[in-house]
PDB file of N, CA and C in Angstrom:
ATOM      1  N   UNK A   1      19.459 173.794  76.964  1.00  0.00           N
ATOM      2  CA  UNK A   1      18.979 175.029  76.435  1.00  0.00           C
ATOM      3  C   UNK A   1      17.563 174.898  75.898  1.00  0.00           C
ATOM      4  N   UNK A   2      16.901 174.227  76.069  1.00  0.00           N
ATOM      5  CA  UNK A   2      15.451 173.608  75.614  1.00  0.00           C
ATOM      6  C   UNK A   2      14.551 174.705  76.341  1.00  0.00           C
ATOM      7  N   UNK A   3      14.867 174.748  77.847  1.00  0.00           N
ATOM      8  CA  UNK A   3      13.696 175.420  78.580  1.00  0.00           C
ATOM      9  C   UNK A   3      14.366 176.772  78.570  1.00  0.00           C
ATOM     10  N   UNK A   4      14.267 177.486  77.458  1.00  0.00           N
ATOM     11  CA  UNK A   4      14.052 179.159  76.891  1.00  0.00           C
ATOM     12  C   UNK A   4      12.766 179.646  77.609  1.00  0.00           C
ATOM     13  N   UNK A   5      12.911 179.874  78.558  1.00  0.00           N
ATOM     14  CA  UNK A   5      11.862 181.357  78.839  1.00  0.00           C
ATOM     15  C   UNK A   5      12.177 182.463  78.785  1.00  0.00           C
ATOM     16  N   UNK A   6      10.899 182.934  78.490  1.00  0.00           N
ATOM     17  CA  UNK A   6      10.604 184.837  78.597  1.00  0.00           C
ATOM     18  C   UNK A   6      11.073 184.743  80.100  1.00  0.00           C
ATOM     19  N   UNK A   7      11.603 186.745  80.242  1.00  0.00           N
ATOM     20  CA  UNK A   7      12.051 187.210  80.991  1.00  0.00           C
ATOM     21  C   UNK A   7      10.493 187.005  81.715  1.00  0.00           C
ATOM     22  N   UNK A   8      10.216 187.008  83.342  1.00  0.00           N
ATOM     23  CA  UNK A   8       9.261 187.515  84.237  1.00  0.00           C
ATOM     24  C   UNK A   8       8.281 188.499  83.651  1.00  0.00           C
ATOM     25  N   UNK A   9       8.979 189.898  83.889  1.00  0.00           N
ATOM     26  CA  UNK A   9       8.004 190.829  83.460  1.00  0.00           C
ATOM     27  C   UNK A   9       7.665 191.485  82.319  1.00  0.00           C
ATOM     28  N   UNK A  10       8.231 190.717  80.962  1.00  0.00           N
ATOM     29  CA  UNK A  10       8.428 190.962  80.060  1.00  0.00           C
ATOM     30  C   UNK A  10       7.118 191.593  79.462  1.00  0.00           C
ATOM     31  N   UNK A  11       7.041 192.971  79.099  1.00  0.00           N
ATOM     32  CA  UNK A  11       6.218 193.406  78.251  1.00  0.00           C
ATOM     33  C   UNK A  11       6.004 193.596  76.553  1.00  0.00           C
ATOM     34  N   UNK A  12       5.776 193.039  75.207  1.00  0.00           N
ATOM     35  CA  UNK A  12       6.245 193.128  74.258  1.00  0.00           C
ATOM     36  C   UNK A  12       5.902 194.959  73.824  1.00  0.00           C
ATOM     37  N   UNK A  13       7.011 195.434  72.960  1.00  0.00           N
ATOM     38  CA  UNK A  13       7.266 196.912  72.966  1.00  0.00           C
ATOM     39  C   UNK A  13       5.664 197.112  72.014  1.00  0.00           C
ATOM     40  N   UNK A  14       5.272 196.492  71.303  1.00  0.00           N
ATOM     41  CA  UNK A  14       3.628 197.072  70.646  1.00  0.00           C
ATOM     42  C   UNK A  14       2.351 197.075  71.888  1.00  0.00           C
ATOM     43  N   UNK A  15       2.534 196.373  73.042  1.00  0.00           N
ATOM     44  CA  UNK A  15       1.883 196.474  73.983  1.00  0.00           C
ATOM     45  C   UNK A  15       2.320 197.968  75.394  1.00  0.00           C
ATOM     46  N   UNK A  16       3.487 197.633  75.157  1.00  0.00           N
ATOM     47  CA  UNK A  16       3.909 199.336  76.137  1.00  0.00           C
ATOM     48  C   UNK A  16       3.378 200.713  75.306  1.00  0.00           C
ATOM     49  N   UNK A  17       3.778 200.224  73.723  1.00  0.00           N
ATOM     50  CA  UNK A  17       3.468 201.585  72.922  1.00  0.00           C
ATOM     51  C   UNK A  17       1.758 202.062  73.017  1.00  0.00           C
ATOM     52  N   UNK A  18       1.274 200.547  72.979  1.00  0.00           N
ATOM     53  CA  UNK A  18      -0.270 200.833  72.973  1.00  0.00           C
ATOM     54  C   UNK A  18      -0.856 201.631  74.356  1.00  0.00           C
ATOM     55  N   UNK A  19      -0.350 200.893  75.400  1.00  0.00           N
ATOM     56  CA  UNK A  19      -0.551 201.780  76.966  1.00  0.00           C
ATOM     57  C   UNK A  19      -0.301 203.307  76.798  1.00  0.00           C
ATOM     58  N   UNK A  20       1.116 203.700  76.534  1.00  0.00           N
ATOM     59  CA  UNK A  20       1.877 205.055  76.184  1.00  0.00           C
ATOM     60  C   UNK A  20       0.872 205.397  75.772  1.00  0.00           C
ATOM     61  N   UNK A  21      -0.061 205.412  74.745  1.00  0.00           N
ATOM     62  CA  UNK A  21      -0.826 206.195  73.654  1.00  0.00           C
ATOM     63  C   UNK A  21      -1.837 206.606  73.997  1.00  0.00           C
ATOM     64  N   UNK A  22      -2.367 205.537  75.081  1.00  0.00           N
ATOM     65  CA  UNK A  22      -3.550 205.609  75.827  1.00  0.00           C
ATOM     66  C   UNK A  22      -3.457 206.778  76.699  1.00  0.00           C
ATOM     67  N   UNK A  23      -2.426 206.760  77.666  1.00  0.00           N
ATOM     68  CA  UNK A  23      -2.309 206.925  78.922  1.00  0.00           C
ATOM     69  C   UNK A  23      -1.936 208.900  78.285  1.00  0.00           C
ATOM     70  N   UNK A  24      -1.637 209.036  77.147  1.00  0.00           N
ATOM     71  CA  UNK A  24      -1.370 210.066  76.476  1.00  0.00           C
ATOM     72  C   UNK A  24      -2.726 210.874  76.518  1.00  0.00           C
ATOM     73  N   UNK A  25      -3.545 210.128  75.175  1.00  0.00           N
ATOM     74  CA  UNK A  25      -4.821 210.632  75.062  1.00  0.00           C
ATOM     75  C   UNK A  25      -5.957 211.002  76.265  1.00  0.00           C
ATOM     76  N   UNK A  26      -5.689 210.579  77.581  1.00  0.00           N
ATOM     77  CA  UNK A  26      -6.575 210.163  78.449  1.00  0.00           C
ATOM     78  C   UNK A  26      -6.012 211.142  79.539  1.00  0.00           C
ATOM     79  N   UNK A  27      -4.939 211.337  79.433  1.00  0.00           N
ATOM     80  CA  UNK A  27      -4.605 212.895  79.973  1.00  0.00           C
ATOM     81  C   UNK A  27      -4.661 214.077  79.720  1.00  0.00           C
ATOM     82  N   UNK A  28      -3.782 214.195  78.248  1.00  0.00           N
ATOM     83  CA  UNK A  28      -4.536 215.267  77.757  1.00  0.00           C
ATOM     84  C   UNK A  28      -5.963 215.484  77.473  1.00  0.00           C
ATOM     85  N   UNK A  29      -6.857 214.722  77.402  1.00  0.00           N
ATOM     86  CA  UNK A  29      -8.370 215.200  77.406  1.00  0.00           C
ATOM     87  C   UNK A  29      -8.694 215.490  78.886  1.00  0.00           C
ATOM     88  N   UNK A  30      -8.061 214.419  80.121  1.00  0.00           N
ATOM     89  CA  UNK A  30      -9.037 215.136  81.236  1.00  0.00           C
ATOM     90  C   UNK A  30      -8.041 216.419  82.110  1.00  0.00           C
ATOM     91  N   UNK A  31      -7.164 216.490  81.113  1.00  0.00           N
ATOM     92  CA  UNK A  31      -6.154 217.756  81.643  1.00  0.00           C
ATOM     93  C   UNK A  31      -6.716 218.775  81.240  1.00  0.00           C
ATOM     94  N   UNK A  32      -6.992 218.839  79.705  1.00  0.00           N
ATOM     95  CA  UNK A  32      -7.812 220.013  78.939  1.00  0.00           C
ATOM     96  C   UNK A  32      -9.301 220.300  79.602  1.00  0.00           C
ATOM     97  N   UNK A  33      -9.660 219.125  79.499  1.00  0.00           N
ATOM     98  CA  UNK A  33     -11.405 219.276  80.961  1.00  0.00           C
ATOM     99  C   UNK A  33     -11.301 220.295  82.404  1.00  0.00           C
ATOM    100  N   UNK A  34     -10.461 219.666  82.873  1.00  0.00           N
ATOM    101  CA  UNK A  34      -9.891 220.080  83.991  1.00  0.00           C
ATOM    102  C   UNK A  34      -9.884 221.202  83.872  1.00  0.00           C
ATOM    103  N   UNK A  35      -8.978 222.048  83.381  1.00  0.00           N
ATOM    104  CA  UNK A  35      -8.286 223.260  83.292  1.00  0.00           C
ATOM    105  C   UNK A  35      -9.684 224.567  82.692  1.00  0.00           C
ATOM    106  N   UNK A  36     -10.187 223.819  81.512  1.00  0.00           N
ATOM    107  CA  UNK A  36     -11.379 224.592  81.325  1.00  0.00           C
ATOM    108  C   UNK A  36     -12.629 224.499  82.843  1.00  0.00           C
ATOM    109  N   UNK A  37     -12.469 223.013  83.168  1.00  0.00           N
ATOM    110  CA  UNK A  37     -13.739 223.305  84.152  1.00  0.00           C
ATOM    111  C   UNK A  37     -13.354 224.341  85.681  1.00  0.00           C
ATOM    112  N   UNK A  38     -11.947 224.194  85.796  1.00  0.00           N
ATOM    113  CA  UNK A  38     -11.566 225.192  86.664  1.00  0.00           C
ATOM    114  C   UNK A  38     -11.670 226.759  86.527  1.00  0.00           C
ATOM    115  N   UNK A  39     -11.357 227.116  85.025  1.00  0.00           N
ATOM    116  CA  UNK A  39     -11.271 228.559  84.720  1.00  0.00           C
ATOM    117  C   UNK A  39     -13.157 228.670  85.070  1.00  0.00           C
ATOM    118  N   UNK A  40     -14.080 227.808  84.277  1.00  0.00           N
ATOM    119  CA  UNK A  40     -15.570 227.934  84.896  1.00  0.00           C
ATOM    120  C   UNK A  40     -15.618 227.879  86.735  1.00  0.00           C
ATOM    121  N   UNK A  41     -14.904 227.225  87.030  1.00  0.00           N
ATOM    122  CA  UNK A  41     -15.554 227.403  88.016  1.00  0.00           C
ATOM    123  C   UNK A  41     -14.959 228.758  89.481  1.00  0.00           C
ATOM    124  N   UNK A  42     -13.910 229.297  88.588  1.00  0.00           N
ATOM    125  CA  UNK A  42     -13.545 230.563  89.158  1.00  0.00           C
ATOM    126  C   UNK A  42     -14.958 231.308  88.807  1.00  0.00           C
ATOM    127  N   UNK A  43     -15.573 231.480  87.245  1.00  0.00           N
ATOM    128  CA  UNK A  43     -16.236 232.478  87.107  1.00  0.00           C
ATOM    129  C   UNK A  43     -17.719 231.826  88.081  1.00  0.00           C
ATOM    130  N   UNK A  44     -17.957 231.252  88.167  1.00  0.00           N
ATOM    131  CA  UNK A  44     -18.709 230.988  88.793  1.00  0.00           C
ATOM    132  C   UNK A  44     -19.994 230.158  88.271  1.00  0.00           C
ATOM    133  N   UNK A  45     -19.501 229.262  87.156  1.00  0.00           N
ATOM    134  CA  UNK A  45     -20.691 228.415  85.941  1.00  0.00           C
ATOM    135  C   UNK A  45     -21.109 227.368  86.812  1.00  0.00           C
ATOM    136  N   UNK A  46     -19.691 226.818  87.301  1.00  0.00           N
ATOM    137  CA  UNK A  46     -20.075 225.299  87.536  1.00  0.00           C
ATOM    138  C   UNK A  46     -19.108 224.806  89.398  1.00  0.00           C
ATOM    139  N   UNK A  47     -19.029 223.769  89.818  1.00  0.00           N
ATOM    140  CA  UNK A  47     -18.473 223.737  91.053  1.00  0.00           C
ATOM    141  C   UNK A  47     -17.311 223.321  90.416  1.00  0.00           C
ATOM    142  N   UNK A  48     -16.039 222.971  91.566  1.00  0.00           N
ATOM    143  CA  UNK A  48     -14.556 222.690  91.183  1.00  0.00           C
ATOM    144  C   UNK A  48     -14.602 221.140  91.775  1.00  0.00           C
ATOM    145  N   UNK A  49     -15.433 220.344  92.131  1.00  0.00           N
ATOM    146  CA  UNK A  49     -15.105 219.231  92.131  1.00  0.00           C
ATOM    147  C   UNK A  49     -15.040 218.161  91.094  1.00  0.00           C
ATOM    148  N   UNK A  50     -15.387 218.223  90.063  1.00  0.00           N
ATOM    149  CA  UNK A  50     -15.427 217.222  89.103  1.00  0.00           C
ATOM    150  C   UNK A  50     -13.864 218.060  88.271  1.00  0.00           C
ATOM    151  N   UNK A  51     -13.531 219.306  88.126  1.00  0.00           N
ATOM    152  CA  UNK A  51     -12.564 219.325  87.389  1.00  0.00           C
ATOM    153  C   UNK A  51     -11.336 219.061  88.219  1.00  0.00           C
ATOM    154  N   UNK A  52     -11.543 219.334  89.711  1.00  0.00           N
ATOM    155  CA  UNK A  52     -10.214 218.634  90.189  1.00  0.00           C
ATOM    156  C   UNK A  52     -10.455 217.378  89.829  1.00  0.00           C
ATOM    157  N   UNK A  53     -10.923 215.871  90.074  1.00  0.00           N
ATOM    158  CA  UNK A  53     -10.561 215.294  89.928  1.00  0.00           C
ATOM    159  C   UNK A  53     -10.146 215.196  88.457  1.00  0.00           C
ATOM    160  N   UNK A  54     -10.624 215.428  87.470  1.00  0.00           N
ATOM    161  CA  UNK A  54     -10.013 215.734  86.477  1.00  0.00           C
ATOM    162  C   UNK A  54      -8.550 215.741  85.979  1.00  0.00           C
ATOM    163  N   UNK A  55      -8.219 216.970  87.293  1.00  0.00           N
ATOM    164  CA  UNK A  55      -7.172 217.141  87.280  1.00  0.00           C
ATOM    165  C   UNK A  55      -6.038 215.897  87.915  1.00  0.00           C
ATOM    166  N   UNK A  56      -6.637 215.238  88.859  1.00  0.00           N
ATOM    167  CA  UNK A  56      -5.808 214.236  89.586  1.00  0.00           C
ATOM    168  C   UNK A  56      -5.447 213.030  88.620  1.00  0.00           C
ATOM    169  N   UNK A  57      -6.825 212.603  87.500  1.00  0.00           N
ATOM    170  CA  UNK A  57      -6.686 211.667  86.503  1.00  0.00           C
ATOM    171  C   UNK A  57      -5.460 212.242  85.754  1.00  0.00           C
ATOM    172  N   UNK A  58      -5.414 213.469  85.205  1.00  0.00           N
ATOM    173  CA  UNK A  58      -4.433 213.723  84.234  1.00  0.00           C
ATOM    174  C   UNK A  58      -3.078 213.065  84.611  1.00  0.00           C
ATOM    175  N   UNK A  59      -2.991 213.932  86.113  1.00  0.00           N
ATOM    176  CA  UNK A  59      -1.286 213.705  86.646  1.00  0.00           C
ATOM    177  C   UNK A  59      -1.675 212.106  87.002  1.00  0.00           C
ATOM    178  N   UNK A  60      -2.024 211.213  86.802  1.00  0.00           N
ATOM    179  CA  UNK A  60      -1.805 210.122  86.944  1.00  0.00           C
ATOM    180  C   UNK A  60      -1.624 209.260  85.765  1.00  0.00           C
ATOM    181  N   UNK A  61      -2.129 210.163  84.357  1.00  0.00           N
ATOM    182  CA  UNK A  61      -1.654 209.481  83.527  1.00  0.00           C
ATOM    183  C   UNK A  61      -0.348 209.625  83.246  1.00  0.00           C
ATOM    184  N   UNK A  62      -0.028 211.018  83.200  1.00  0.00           N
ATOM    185  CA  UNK A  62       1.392 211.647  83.041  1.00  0.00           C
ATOM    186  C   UNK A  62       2.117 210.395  84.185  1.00  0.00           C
ATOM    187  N   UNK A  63       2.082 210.328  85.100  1.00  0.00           N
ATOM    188  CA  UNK A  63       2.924 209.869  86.288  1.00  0.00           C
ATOM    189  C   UNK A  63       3.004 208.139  85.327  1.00  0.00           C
ATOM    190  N   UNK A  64       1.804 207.172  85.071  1.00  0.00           N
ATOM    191  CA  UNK A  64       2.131 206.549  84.153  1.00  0.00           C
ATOM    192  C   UNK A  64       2.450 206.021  82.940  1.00  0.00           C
ATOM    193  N   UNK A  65       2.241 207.317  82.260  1.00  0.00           N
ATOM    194  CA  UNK A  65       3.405 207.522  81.031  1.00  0.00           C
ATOM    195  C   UNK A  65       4.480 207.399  81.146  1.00  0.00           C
ATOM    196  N   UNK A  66       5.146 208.146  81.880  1.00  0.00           N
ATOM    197  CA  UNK A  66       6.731 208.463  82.772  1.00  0.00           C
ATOM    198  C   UNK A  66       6.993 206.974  82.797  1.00  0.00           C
ATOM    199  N   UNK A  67       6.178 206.209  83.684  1.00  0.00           N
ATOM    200  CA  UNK A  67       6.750 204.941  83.642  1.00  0.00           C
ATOM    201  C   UNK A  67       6.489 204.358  82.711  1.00  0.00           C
ATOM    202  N   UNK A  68       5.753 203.945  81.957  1.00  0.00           N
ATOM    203  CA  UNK A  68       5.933 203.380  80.587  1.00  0.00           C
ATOM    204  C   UNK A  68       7.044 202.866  79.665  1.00  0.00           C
ATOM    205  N   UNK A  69       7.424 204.696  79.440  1.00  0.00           N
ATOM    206  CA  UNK A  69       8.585 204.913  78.633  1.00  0.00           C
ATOM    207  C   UNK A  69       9.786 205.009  79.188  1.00  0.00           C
ATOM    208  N   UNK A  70       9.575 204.938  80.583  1.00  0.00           N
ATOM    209  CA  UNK A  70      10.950 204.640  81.227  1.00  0.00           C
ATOM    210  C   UNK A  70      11.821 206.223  81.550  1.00  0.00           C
ATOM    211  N   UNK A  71      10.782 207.410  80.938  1.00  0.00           N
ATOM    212  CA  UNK A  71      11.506 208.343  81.925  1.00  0.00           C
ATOM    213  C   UNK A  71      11.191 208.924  83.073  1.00  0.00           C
ATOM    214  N   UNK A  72      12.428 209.305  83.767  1.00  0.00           N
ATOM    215  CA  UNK A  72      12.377 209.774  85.044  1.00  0.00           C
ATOM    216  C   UNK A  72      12.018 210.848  85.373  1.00  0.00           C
TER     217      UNK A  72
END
């Protein structure tokens, strides 16, 4: 019983929480970007390419949040 190893992919839970928090903040800001730079660019201020991608960052944080925390 000497050679105790950590599991493989073991993540410690203050390091998942720290990702989670991130992956939180970093969506909701380029979700909120997004959504404003789209309503501009209906009226006609600015173009829709920088707020789509915007938009693609968000759902990718969301998509790795989801995994993070382990829901489906």
């Amino acid at each position: 019983m000497s050679n105790l190893d950590r599991r493989g992919g073991y993540t410690p839970r203050r390091v998942r929480e720290q990702r989670a928090y991130r992956l939180a903040v970093v969506g909701a800001g380029a979700g909120g970007l997004g959504v404003i730079g789209l309503v501009l660019a209906v009226v006609g201020v600015v173009g829709a390419g920088i707020p789509i991608l915007l938009l693609i960052v968000a759902a990718l944080c969301a998509f790795g949040f989801m995994r993070t925390t382990g829901q489906r």
